[in-house]
Protein backbone atom coordinates (compact mmCIF):
# COMPACT_ATOMS: atom_id res chain seq x y z
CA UNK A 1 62.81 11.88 108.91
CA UNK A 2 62.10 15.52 108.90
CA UNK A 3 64.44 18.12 108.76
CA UNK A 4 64.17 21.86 110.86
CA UNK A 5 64.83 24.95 109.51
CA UNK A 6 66.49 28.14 111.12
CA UNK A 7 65.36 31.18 109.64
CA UNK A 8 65.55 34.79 111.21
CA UNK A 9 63.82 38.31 110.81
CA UNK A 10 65.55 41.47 109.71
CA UNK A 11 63.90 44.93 108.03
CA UNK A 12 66.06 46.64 106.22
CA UNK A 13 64.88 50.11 104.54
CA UNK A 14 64.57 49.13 101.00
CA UNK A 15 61.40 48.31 99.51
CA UNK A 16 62.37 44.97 97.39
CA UNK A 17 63.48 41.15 97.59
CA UNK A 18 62.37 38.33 96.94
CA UNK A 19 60.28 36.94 100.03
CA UNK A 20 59.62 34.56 102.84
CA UNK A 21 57.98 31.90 103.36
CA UNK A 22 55.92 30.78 106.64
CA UNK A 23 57.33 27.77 108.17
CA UNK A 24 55.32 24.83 108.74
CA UNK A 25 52.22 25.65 109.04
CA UNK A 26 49.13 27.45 106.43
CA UNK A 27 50.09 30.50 104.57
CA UNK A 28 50.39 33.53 106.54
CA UNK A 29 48.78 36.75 104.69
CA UNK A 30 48.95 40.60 104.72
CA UNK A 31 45.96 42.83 105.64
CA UNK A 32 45.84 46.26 103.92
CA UNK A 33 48.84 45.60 101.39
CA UNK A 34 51.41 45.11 104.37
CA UNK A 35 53.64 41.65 103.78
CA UNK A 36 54.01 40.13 106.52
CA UNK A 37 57.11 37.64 107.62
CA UNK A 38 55.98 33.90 108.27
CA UNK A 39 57.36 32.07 110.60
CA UNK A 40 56.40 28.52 111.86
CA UNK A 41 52.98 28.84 110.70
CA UNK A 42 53.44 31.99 109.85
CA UNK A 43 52.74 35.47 110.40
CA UNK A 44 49.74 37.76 110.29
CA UNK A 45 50.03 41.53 110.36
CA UNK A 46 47.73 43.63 110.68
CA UNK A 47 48.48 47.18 110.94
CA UNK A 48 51.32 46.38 113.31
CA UNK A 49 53.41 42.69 113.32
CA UNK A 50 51.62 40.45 116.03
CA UNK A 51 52.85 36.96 115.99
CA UNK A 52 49.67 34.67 115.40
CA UNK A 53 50.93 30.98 116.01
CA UNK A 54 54.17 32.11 113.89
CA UNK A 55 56.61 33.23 116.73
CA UNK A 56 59.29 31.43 118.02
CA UNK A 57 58.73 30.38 121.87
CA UNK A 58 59.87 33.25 123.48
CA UNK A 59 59.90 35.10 120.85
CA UNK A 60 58.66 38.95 121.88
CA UNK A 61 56.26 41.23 120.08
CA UNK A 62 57.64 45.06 119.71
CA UNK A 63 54.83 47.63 121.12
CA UNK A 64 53.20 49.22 117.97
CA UNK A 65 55.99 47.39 115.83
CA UNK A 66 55.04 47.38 111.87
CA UNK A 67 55.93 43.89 109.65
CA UNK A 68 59.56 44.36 109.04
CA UNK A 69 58.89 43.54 105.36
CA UNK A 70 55.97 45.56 105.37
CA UNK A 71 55.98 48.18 102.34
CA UNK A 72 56.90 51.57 103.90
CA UNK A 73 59.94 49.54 105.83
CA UNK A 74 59.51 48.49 109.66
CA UNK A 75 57.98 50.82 112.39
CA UNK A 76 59.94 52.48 114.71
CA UNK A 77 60.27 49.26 117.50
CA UNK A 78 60.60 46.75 115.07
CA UNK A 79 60.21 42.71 115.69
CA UNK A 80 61.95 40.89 117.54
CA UNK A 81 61.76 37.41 117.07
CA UNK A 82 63.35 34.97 120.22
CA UNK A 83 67.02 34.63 119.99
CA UNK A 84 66.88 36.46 115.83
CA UNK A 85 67.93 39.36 114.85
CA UNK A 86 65.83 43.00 115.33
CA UNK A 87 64.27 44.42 113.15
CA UNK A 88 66.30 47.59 111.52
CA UNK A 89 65.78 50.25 114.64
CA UNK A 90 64.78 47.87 116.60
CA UNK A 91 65.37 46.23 120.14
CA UNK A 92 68.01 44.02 120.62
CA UNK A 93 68.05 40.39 119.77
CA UNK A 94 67.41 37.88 122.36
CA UNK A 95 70.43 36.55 124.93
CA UNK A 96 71.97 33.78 122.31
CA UNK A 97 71.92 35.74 119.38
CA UNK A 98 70.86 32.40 117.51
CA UNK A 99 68.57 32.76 114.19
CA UNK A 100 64.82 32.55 114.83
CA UNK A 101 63.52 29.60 113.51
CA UNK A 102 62.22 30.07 109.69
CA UNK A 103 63.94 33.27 109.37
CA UNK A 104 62.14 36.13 107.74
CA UNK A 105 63.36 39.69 106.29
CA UNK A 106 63.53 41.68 103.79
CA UNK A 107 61.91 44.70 102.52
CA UNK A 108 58.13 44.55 101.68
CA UNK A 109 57.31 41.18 103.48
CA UNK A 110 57.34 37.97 102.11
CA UNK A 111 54.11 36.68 103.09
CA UNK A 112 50.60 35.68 100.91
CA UNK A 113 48.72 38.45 100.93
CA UNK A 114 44.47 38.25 101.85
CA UNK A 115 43.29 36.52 99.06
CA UNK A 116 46.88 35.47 97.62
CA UNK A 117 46.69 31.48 98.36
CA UNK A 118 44.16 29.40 96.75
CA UNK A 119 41.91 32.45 96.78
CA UNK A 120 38.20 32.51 95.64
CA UNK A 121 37.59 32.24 91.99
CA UNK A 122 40.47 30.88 91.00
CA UNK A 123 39.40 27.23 90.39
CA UNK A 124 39.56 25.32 87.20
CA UNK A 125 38.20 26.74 84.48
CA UNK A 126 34.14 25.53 83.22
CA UNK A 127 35.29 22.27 81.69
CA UNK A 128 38.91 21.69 83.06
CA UNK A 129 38.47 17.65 83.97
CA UNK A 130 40.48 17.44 88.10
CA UNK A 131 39.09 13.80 88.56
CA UNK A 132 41.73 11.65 90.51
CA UNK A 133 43.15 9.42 88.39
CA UNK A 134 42.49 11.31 85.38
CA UNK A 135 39.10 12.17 83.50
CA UNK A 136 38.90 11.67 79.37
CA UNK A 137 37.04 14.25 77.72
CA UNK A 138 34.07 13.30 75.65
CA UNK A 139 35.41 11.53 72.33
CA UNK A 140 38.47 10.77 73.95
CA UNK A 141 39.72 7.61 74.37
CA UNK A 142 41.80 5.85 76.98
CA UNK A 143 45.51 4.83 76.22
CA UNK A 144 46.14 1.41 75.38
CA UNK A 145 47.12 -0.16 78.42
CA UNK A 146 43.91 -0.05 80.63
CA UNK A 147 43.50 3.23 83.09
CA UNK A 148 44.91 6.63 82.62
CA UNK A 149 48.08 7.28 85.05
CA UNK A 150 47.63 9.25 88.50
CA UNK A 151 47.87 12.72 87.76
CA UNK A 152 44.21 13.89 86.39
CA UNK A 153 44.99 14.46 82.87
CA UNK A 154 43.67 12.50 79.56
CA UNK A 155 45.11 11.41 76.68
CA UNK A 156 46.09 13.81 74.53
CA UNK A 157 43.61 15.95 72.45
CA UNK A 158 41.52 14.34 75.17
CA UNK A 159 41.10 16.78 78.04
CA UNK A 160 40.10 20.31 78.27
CA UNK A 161 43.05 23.11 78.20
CA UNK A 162 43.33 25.23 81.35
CA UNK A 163 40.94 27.97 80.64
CA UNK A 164 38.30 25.92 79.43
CA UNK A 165 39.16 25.28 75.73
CA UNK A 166 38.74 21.99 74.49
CA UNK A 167 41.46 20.46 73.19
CA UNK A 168 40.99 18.92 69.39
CA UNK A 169 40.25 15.61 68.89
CA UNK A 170 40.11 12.95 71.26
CA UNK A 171 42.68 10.49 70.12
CA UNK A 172 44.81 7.84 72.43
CA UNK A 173 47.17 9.27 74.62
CA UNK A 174 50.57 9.69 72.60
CA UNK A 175 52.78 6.62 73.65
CA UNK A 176 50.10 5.17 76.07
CA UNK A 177 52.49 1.80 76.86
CA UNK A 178 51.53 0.59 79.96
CA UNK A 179 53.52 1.19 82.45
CA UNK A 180 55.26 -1.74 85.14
CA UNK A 181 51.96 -2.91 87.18
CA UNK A 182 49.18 -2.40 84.05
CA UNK A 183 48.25 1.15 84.19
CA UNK A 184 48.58 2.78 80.79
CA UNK A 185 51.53 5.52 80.15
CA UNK A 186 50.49 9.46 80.52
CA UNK A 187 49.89 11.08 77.48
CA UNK A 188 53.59 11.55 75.44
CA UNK A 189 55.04 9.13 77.94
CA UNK A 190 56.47 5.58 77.79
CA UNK A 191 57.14 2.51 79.62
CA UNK A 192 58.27 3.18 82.96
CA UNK A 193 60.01 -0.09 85.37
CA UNK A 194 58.99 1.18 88.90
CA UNK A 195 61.47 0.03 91.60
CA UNK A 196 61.51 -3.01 93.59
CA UNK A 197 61.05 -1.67 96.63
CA UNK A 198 58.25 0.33 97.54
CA UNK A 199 58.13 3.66 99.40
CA UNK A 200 56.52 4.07 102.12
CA UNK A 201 54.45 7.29 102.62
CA UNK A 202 56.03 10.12 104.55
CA UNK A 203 58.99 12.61 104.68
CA UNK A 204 62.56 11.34 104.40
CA UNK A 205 65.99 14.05 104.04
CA UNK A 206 67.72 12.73 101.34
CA UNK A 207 71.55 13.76 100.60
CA UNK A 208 72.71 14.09 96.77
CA UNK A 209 76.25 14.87 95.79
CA UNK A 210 76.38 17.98 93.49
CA UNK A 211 80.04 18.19 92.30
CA UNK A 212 82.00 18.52 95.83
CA UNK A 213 79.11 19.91 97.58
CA UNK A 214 76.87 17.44 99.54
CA UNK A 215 72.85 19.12 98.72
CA UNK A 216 70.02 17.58 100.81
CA UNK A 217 66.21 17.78 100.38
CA UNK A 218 63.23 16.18 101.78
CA UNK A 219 61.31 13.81 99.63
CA UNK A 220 57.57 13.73 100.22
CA UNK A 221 55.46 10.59 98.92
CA UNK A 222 52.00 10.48 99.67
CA UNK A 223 49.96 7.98 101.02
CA UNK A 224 48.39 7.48 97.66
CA UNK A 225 51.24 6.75 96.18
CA UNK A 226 51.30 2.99 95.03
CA UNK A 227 54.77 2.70 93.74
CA UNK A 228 53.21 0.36 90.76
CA UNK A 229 51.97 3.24 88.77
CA UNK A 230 54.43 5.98 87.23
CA UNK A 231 53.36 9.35 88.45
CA UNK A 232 54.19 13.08 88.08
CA UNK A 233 57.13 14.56 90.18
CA UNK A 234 57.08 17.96 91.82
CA UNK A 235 60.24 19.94 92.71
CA UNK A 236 59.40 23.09 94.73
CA UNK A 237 61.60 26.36 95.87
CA UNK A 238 61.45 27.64 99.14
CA UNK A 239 61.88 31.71 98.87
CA UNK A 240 64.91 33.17 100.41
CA UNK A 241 65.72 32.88 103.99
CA UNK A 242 63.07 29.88 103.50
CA UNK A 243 63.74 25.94 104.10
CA UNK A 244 62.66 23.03 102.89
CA UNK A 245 60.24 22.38 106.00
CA UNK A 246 58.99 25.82 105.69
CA UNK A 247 58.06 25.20 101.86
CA UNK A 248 56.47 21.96 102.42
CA UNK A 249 54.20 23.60 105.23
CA UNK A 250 52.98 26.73 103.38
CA UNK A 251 52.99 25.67 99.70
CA UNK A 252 49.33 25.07 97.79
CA UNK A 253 50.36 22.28 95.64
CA UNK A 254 50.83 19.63 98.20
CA UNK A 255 46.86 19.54 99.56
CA UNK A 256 45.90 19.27 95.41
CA UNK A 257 48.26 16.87 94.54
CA UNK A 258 48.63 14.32 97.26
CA UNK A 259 45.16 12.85 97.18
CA UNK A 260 46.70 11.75 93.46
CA UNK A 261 49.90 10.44 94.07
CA UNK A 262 52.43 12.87 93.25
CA UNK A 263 55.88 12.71 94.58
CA UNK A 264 57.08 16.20 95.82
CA UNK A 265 60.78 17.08 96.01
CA UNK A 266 61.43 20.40 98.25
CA UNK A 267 65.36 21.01 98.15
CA UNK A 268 67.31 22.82 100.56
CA UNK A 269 69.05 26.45 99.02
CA UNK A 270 72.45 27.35 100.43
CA UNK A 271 73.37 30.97 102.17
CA UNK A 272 72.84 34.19 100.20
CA UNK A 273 75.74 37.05 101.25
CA UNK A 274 73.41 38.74 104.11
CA UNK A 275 69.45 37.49 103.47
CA UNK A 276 70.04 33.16 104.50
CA UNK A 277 69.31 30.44 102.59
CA UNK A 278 68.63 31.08 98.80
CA UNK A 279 68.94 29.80 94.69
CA UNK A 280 71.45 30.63 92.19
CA UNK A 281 69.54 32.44 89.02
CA UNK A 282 72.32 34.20 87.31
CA UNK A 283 72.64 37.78 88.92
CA UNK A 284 71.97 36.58 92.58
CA UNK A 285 71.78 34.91 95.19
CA UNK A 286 74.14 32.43 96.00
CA UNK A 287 77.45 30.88 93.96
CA UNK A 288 76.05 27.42 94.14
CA UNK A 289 74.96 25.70 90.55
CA UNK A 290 71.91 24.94 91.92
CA UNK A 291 70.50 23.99 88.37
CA UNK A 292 72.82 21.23 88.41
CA UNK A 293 71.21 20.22 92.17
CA UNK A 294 67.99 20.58 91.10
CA UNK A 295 68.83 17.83 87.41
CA UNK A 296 70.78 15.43 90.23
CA UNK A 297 67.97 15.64 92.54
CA UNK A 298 65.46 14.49 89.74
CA UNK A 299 68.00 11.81 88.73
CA UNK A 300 67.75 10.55 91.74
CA UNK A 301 64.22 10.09 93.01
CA UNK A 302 63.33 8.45 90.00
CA UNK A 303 65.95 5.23 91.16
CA UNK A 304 63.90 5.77 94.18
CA UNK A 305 60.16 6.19 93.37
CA UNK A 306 58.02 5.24 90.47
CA UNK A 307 58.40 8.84 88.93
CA UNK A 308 56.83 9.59 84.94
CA UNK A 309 60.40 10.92 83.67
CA UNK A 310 58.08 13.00 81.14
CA UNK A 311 56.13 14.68 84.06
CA UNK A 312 58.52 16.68 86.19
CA UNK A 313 57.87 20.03 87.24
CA UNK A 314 58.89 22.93 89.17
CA UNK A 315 57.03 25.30 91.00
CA UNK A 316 58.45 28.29 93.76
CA UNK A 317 57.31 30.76 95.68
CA UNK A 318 59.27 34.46 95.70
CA UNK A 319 63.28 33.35 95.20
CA UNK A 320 61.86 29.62 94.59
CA UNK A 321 59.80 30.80 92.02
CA UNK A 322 62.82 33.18 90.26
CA UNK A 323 64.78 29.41 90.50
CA UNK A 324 61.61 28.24 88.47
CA UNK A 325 61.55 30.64 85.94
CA UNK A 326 65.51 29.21 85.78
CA UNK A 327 65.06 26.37 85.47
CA UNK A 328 62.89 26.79 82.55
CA UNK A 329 65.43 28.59 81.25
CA UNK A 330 68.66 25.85 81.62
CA UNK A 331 66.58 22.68 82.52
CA UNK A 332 63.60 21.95 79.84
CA UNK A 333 65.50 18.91 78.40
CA UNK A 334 64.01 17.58 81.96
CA UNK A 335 61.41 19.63 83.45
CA UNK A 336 58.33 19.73 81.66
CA UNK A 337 56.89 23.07 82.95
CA UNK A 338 57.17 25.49 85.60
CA UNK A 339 54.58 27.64 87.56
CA UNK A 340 56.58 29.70 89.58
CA UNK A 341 54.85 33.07 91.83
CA UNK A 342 56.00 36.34 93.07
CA UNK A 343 59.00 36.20 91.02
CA UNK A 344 60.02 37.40 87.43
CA UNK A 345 62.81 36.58 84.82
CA UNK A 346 64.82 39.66 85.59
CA UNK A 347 66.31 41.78 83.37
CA UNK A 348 69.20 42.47 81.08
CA UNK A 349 71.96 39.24 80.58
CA UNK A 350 74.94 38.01 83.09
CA UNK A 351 76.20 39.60 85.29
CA UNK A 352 73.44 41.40 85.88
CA UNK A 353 70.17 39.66 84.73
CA UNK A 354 68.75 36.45 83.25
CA UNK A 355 66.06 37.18 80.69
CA UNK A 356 68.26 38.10 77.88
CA UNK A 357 70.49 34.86 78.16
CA UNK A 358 66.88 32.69 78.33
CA UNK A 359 67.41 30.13 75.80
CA UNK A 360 65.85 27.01 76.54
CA UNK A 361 66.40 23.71 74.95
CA UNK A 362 62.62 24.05 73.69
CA UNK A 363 59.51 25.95 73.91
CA UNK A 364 58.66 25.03 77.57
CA UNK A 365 54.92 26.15 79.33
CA UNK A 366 55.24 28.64 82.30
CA UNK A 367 52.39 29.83 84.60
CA UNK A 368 53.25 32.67 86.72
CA UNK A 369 50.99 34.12 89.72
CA UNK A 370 51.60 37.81 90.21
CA UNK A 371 49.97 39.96 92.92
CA UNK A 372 49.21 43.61 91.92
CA UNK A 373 50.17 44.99 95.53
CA UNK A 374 53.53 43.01 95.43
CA UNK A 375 56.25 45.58 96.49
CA UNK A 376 58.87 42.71 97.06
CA UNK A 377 59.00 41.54 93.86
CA UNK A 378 58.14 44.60 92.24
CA UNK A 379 54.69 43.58 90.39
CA UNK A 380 55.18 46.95 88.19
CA UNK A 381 58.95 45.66 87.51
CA UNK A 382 62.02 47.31 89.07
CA UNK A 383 65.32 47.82 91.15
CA UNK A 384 66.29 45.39 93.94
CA UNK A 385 70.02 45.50 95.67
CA UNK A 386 69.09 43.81 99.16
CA UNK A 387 71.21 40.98 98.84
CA UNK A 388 74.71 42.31 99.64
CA UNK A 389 76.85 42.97 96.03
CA UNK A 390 73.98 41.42 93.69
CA UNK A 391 71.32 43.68 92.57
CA UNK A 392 68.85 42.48 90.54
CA UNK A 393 65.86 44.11 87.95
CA UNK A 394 62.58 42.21 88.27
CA UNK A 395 61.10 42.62 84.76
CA UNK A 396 57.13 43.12 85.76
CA UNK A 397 54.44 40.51 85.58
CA UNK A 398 53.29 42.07 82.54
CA UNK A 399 56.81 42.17 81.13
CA UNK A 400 57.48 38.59 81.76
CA UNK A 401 54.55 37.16 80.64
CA UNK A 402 55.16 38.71 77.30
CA UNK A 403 58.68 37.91 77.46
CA UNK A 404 58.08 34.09 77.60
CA UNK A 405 55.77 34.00 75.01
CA UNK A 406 58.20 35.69 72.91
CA UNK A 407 60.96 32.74 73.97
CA UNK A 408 58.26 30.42 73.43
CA UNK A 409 57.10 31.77 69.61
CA UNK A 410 53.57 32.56 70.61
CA UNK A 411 51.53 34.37 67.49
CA UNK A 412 48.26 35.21 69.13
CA UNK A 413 47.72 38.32 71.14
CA UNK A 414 45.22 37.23 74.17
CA UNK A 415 44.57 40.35 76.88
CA UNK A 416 46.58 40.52 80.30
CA UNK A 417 43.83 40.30 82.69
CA UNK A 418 42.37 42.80 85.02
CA UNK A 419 41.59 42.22 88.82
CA UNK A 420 39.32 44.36 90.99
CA UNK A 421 39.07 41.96 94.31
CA UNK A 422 41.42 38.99 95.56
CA UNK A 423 39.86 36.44 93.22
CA UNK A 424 42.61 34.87 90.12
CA UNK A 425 42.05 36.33 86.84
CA UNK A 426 44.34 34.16 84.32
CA UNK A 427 44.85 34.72 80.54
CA UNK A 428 47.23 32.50 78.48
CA UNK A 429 49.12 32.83 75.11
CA UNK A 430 47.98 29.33 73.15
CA UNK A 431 48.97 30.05 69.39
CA UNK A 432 53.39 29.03 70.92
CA UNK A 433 55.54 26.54 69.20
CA UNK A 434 55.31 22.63 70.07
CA UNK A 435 51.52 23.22 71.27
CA UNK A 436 52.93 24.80 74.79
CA UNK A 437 51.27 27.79 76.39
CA UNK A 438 51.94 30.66 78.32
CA UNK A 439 49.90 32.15 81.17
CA UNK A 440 49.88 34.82 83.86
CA UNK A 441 47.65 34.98 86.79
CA UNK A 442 47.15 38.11 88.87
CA UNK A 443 44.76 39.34 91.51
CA UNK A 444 45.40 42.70 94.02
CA UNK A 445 47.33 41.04 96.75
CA UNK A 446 51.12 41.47 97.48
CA UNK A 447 53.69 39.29 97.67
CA UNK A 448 51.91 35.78 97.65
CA UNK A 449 51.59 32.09 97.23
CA UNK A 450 49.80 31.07 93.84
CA UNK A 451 46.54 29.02 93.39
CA UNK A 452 47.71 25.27 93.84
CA UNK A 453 44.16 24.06 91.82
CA UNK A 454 45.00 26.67 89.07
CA UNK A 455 48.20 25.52 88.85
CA UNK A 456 48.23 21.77 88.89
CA UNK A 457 45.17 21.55 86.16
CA UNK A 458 47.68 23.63 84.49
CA UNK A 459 50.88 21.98 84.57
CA UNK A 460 50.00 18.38 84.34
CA UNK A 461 48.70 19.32 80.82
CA UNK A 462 51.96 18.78 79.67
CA UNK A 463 54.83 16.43 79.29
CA UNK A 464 58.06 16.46 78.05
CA UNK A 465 58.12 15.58 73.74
């Protein structure tokens, strides 16, 4: 069963926060550096806020309005969106008063900008193996066991690194046991005993009790899922004022990975002060312990699906990817890497940041995307107080990369890429403790989804030790 979001739009006159999602449908963008606020299937601005297929039914269109999260702040008109809340100077809300579906605010937009989703160039680098069901590089051999698991990725020393470097050696995946129904473990996994019962392929809420607090989420299995075979989990963040619906329709991992058989996991945030529905990452934005939600959550899918216990990840976009770069922080003893965008570790320690407290359990691989016209999440690095009593510092893509490869004892000194069009330009630190790696891709558009292609070949790399 699927679950509906409410969401709302609201401008308010400071530049940065941490974004919005579209709804359910593709990924809405920006034209000209403007962020746009997505809605069910998003929003597309373009000099002036125009609902495109995004707008709630009845929803009204202010004459010469500007995206309320554009950077600059909203036009004089602003958005209304039916029954939400106007934009700051705005017209009135509609008769009801009720929260436009998918809700959408904040400062600076919180839509992909052109070029920010899956945008041209950024595939897998020259000799990066994305063959369903999992291609073994030349001198590599198979796990003992029979086929390599669902997920793309060979045995260890096997496959080709993310940025084309091949990987030395080409011995059997590291504890290749077969797994229940005869397909061989992923590399640096074990046996896994599926589940009786198969699931069936489709969208189901599912309710998990976090302390008192009842948490919900909708679990996605694709219809390539077998439920003999253990494969990779996926747990992704809506941003704020986002849903779990609204992730699930505008996030770029879903089209790479369900043709392979991942499970996804999109989890429902609770209300921020003033900004709806958001994640706990130390400084901001809610009081929940949403770390501990997001550990129960994996707990529990894998006594539902046949889930590799080695091969969780996390991925977000805006606030969902600040709750990634969390959970890397407090949650590598179960995820095994994050690739989180438009979002940074933010600085200083509790109260008032995260990065300084960032002590992980081990060295744990992070990709982050990072758009050079971001003025949400500041892609320069800076001051955010939008949600009401919990400011925030976003460190800077720059900043942050180097700050995780500093958590994660990286010695080499690669160069942070330059961008000149809308095309991902990665580099990644290699030379980090317990083989991991840390990489940063940017390209000039604002506050935007990542590169799902980029990002899978890059996460299912690894596995937990």
């Amino acid at each position: 069963m699927s679950k509906v979001s409410i969401r709302f739009l609201a401008a308010v006159p400071v530049v940065i926060i941490f974004g919005c999602s579209g709804s359910d449908g593709s990924s809405p963008s920006e034209t000209g550096g403007s962020n746009s606020l997505g809605g069910a299937g998003g929003l597309t601005n373009s000099g002036g806020a125009a609902v495109a297929g995004g707008a709630t039914t009845g929803g009204a269109k202010s004459t010469g309005g500007a995206p309320a999260m554009g950077t600059g702040g909203a036009a004089t008109g602003g958005v209304v969106t039916t029954g939400g809340v106007a934009a700051t100077g705005g017209s009135k809300s509609a008769t009801g008063g009720a929260i436009a579906t998918g809700g959408l605010f904040g400062t600076g937009g919180f839509v992909p900008a052109t070029g920010g989703s899956n945008a041209t160039g950024g595939a897998i680098a020259t000799g990066g193996s994305n063959t369903n069901g999992g291609a073994i590089a030349t001198g590599g051999s198979k796990a003992t066991g029979g086929l390599s698991s669902l997920g793309g990725t060979a045995a260890t020393g096997g496959s080709r690194a993310t940025g084309g470097k091949s990987a030395t050696g080409g011995s059997n995946a590291a504890g290749g046991t077969p797994a229940t129904g005869g397909a061989s473990g992923v590399a640096g996994g074990g046996t896994v005993t599926c589940p009786s019962t198969v699931l069936k392929a489709g969208d189901s809420t599912q309710t998990v009790q976090v302390g008192s607090v009842s948490r919900t989420y909708i679990l996605h299995v694709p219809s390539a899922y077998t439920g003999t075979t253990a494969v990779p989990l996926i747990v992704d963040f809506h941003p704020i004022g986002g849903s779990d619906t609204g992730e699930e329709g505008s996030s770029p991992f879903k089209a790479v990975t369900d043709p392979v058989g991942v499970v996804t996991a999109y989890p429902q945030g609770l209300n921020s002060p003033n900004l709806g529905a958001a994640w706990d990452v130390g400084p901001c934005c809610d009081t929940a312990d949403d770390v501990a939600f997001a550990k129960a959550l994996v707990t529990q899918v894998e006594t539902k699906a046949c889930i590799d216990t080695k091969r969780v990840y996390a991925v977000g976009f805006s606030m969902g990817g600040g709750m990634s770069h969390y959970i890397a922080c407090k949650a590598a003893d179960v995820f095994a890497a994050v690739a989180p965008a438009a979002f940074d570790l933010l600085s200083g320690s509790a109260p008032a940041g995260n990065a300084n407290d960032c002590n992980p359990s081990r060295p744990i691989p992070v990709l982050s995307f990072r758009g050079t016209a971001d003025g949400t999440a500041i892609y320069g690095g800076g001051y955010s107080a939008l949600v009401t009593g919990m400011p925030i510092t976003f460190l800077g893509a720059q900043a942050c990369w180097k700050k995780w490869a500093s958590i994660d004892g990286c010695t080499d000194t690669p160069a942070y890429p330059t961008v000149s069009g809308s095309a991902w330009q990665c580099a990644y630190y290699k030379a980090c403790q317990a083989n991991v790696q840390v990489g940063v891709c940017i390209n000039n558009g604002g506050h935007a989804y990542g590169d799902g292609t980029i990002g899978w070949t890059f996460l299912k790399q690894f596995t937990l030790p």
